[in-house]
N, C-alpha and C. Protein backbone atom coordinates (compact mmCIF):
# COMPACT_ATOMS: atom_id res chain seq x y z
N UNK A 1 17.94 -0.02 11.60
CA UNK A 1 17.97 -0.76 10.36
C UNK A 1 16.65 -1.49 10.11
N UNK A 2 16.29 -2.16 11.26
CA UNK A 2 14.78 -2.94 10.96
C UNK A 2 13.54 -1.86 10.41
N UNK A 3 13.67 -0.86 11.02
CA UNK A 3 12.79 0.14 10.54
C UNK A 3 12.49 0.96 8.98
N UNK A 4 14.12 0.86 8.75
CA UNK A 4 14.39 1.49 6.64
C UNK A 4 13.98 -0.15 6.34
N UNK A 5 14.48 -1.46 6.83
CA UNK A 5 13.78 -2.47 6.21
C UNK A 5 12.45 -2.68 6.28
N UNK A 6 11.54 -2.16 7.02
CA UNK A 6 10.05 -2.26 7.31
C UNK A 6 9.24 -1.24 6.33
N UNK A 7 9.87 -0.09 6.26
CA UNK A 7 9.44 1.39 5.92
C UNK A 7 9.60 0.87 4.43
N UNK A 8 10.91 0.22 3.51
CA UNK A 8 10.96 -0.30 2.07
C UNK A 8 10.31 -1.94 1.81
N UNK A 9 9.63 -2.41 2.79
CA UNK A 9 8.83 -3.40 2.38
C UNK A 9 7.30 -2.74 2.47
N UNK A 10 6.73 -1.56 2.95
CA UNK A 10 5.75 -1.14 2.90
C UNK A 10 5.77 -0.54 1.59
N UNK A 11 6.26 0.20 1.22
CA UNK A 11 6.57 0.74 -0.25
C UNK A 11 6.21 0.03 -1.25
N UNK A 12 6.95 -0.86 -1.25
CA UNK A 12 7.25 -1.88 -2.37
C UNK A 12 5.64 -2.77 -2.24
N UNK A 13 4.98 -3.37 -0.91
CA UNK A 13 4.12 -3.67 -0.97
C UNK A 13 2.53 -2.61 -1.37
N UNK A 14 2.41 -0.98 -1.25
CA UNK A 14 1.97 -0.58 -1.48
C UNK A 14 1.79 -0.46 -3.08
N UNK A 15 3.15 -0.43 -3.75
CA UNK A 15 3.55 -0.35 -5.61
C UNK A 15 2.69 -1.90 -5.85
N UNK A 16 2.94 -2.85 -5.33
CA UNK A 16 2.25 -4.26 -5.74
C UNK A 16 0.77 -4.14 -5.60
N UNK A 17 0.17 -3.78 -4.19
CA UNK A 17 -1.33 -3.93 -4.49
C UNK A 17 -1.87 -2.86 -4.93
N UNK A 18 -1.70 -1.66 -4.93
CA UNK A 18 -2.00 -0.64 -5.54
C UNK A 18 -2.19 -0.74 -7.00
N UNK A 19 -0.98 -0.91 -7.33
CA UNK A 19 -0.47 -1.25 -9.00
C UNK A 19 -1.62 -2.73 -9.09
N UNK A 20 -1.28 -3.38 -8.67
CA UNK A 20 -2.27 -4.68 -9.25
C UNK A 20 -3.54 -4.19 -9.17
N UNK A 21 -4.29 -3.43 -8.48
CA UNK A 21 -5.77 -3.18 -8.10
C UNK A 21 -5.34 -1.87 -9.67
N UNK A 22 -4.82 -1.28 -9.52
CA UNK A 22 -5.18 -0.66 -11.20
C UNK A 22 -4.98 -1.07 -12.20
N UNK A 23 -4.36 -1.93 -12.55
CA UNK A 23 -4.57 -2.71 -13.79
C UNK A 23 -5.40 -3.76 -13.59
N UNK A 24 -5.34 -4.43 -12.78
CA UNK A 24 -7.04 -5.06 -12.84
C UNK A 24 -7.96 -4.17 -13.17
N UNK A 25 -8.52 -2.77 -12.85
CA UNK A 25 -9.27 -1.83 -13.29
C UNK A 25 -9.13 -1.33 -14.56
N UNK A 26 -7.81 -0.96 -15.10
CA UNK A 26 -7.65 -0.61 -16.27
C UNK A 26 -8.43 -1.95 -17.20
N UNK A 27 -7.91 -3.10 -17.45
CA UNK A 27 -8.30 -4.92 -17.73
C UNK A 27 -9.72 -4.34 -17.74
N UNK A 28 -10.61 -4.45 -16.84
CA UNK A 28 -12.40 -4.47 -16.10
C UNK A 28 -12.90 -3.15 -17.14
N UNK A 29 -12.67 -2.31 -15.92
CA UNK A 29 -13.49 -0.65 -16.10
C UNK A 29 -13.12 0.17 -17.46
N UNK A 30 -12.19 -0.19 -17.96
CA UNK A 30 -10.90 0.49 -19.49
C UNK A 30 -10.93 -0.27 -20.40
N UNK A 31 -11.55 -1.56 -20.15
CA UNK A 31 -11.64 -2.68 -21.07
C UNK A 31 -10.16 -2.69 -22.05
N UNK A 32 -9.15 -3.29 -21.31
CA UNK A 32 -8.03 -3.15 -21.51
C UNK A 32 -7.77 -4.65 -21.97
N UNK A 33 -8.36 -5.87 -21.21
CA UNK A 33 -8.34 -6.90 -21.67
C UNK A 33 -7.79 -7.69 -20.49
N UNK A 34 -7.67 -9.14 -20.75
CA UNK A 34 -7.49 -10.18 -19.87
C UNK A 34 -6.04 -9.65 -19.50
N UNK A 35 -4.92 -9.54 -20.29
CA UNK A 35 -3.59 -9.52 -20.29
C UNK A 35 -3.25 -8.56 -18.67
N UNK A 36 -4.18 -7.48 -18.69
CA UNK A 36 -3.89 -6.26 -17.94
C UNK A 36 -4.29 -7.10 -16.51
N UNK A 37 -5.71 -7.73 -17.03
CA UNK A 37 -6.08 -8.28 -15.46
C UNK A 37 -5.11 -9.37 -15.01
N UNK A 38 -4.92 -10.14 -15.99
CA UNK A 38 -3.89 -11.20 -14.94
C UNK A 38 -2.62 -11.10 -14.65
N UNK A 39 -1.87 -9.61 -15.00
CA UNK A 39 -0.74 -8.77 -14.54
C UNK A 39 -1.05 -7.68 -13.28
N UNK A 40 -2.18 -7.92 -13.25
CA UNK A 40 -2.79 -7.42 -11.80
C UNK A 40 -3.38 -8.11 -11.05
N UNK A 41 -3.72 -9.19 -11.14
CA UNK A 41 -3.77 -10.32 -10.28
C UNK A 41 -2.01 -10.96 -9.99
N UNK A 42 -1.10 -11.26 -10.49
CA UNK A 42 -0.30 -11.35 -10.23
C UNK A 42 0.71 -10.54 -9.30
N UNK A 43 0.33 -9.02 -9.70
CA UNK A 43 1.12 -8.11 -9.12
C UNK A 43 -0.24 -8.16 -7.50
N UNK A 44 -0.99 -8.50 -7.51
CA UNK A 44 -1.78 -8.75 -6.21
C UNK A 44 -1.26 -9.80 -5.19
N UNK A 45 -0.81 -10.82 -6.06
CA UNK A 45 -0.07 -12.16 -5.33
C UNK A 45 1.17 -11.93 -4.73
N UNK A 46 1.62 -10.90 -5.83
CA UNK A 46 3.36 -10.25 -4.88
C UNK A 46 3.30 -9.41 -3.67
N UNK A 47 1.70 -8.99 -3.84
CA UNK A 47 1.81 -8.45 -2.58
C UNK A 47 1.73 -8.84 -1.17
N UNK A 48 1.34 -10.36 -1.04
CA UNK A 48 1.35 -11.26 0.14
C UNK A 48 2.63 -11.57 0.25
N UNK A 49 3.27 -12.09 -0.73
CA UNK A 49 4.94 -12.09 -0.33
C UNK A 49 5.52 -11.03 0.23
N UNK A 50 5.19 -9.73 -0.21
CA UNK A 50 6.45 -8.37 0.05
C UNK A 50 5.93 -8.39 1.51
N UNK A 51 4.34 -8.36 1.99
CA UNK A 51 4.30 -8.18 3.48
C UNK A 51 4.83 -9.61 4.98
N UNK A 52 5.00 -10.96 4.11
CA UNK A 52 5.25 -11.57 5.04
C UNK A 52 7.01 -11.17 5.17
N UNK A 53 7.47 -10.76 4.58
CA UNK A 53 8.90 -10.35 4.63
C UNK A 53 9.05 -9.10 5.95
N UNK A 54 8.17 -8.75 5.81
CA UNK A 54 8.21 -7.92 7.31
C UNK A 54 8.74 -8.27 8.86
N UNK A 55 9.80 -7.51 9.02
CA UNK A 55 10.42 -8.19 10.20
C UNK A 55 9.15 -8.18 11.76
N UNK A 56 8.44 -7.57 11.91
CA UNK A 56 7.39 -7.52 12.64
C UNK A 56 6.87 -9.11 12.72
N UNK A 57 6.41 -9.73 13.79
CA UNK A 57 5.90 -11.09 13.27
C UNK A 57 4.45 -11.19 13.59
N UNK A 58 3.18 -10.14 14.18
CA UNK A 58 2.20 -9.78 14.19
C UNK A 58 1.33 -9.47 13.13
N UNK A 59 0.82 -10.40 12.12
CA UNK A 59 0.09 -10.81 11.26
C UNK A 59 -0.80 -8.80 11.34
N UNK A 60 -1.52 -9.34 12.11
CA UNK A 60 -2.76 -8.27 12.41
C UNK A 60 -1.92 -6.84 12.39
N UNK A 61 -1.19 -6.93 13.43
CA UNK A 61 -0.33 -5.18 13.26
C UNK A 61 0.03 -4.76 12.20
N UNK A 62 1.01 -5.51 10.76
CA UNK A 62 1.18 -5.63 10.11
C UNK A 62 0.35 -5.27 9.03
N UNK A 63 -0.79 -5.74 8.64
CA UNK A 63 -1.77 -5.33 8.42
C UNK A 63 -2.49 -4.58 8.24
N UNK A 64 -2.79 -3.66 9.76
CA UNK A 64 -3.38 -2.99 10.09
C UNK A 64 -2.85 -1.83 10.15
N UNK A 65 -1.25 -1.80 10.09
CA UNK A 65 -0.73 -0.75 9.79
C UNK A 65 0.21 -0.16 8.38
N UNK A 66 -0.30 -1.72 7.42
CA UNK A 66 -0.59 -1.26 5.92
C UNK A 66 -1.54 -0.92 5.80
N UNK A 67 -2.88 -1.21 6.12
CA UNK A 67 -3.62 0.09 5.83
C UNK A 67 -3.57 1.56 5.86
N UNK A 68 -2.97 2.13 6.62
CA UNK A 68 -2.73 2.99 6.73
C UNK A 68 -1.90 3.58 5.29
N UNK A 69 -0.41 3.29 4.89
CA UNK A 69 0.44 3.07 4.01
C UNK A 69 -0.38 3.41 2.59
N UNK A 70 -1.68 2.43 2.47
CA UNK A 70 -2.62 2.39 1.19
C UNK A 70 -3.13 3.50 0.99
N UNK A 71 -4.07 4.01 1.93
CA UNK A 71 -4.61 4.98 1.88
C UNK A 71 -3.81 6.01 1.35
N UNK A 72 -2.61 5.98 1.99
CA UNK A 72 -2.08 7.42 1.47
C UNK A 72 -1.02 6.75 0.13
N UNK A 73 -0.50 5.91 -0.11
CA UNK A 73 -0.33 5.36 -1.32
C UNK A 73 -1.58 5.15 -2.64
N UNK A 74 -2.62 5.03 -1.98
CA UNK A 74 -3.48 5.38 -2.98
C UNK A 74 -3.47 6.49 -3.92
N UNK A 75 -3.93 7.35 -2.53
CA UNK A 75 -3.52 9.04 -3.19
C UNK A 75 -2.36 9.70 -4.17
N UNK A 76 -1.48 8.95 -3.45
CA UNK A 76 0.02 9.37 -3.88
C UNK A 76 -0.30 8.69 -5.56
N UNK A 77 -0.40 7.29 -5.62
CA UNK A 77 -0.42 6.69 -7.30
C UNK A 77 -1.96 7.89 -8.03
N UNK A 78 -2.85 8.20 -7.38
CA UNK A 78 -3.57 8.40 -8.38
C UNK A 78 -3.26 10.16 -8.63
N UNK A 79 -2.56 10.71 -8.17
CA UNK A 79 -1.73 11.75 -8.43
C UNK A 79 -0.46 11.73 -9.57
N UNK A 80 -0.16 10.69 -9.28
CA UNK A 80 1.14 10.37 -10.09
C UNK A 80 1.15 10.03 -11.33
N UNK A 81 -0.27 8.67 -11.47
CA UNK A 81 -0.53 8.32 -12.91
C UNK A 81 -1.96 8.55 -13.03
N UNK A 82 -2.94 9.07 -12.29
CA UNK A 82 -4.18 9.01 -13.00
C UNK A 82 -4.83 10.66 -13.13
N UNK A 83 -3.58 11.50 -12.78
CA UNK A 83 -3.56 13.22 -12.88
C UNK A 83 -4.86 13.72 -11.39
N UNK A 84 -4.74 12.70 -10.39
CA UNK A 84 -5.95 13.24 -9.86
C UNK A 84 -5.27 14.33 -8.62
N UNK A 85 -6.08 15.10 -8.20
CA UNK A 85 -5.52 16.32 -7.37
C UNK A 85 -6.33 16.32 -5.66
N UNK A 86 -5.52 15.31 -4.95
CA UNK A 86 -6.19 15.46 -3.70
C UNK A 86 -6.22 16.93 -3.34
N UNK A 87 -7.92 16.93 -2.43
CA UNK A 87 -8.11 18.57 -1.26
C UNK A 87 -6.90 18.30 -0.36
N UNK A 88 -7.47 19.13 0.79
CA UNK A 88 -6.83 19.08 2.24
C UNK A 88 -7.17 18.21 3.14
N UNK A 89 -8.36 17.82 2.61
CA UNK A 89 -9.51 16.60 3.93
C UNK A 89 -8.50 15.46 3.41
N UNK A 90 -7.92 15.07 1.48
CA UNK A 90 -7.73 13.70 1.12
C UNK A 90 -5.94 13.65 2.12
N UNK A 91 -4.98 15.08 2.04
CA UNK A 91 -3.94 15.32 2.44
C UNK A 91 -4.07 14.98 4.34
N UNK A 92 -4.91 15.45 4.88
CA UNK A 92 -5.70 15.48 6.07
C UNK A 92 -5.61 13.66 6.65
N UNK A 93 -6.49 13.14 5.90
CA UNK A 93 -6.80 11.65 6.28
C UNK A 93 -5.52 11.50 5.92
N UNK A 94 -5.15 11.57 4.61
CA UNK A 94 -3.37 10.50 4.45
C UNK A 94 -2.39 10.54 5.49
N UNK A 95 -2.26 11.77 6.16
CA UNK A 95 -1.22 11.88 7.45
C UNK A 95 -1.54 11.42 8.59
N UNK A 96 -2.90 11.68 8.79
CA UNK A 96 -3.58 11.05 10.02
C UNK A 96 -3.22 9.53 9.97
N UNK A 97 -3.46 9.03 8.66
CA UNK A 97 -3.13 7.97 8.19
C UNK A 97 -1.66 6.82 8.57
N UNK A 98 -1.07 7.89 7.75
CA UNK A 98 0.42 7.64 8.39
C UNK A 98 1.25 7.78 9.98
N UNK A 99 0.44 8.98 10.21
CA UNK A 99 0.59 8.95 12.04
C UNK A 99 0.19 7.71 12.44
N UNK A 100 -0.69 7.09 12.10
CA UNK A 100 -1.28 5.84 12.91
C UNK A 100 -0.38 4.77 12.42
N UNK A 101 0.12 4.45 11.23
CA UNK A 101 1.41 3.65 10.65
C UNK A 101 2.44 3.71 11.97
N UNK A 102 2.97 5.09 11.99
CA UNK A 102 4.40 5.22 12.68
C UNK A 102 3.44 4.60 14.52
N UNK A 103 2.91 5.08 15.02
CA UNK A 103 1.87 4.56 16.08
C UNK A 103 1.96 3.02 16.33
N UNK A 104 1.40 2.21 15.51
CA UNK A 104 1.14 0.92 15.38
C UNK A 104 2.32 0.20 15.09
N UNK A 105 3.10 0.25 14.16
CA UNK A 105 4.58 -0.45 13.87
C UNK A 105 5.76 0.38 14.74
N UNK A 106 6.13 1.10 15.13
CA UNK A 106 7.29 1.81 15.61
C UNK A 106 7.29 2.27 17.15
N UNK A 107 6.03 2.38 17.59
CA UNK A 107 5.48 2.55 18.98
C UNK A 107 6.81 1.87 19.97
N UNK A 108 7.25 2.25 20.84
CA UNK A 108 8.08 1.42 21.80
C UNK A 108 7.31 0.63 22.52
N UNK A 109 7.47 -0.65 22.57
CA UNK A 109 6.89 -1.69 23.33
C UNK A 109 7.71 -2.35 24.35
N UNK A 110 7.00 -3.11 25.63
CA UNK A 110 7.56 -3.64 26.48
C UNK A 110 7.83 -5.44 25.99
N UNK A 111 9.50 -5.67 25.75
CA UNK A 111 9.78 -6.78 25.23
C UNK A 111 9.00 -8.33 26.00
């Protein structure tokens, strides 16, 4: 159970900074306007909440194994809404990616 709860707070935190880092861009680079940026600065702020909710209590692991999550959540959103078409190298890094996720958070450790 801790794990579908870990695995849907990575999600949800990937949709927050992801999503906030593109509409801040859309706002900036699209000249979309203030409105877009400070709905992506906001949706940036939700994303410190969704990760302290993580049952893990290792700041750094945590972290370090949302990075991972981004990278290939990156890919995944700019496929989804910005029509872009990862190679095999972008498919390549994203799993490698995620291998190191399941690695770093799920690894069996000595209590």
């Amino acid at each position: 159970m801790l794990i579908a709860r870990s695995l849907v707070l990575f999600l949800l935190a990937a949709v927050a900074e992801i999503g906030g880092a593109w509409l801040v861009w859309q706002g900036v680079r699209e000249h979309r306007g203030l409105l877009w940026v400070a709905a992506g600065v906001l949706a940036l702020g939700a994303y410190g909440f969704v990760a302290a909710f993580q049952p893990q209590a290792h700041f750094g692991r945590i972290l370090a194994a949302y990075g991972g999550v981004f990278v290939a959540g990156s890919l995944a959103w700019g496929v989804l809404v910005d029509g872009f078409r990862p190679d095999r190298f972008d498919l390549l890094g994203a799993g490698l990616c995620l291998l190191g996720v399941a690695v770093i958070m799920y690894a069996p450790r000595p209590a």
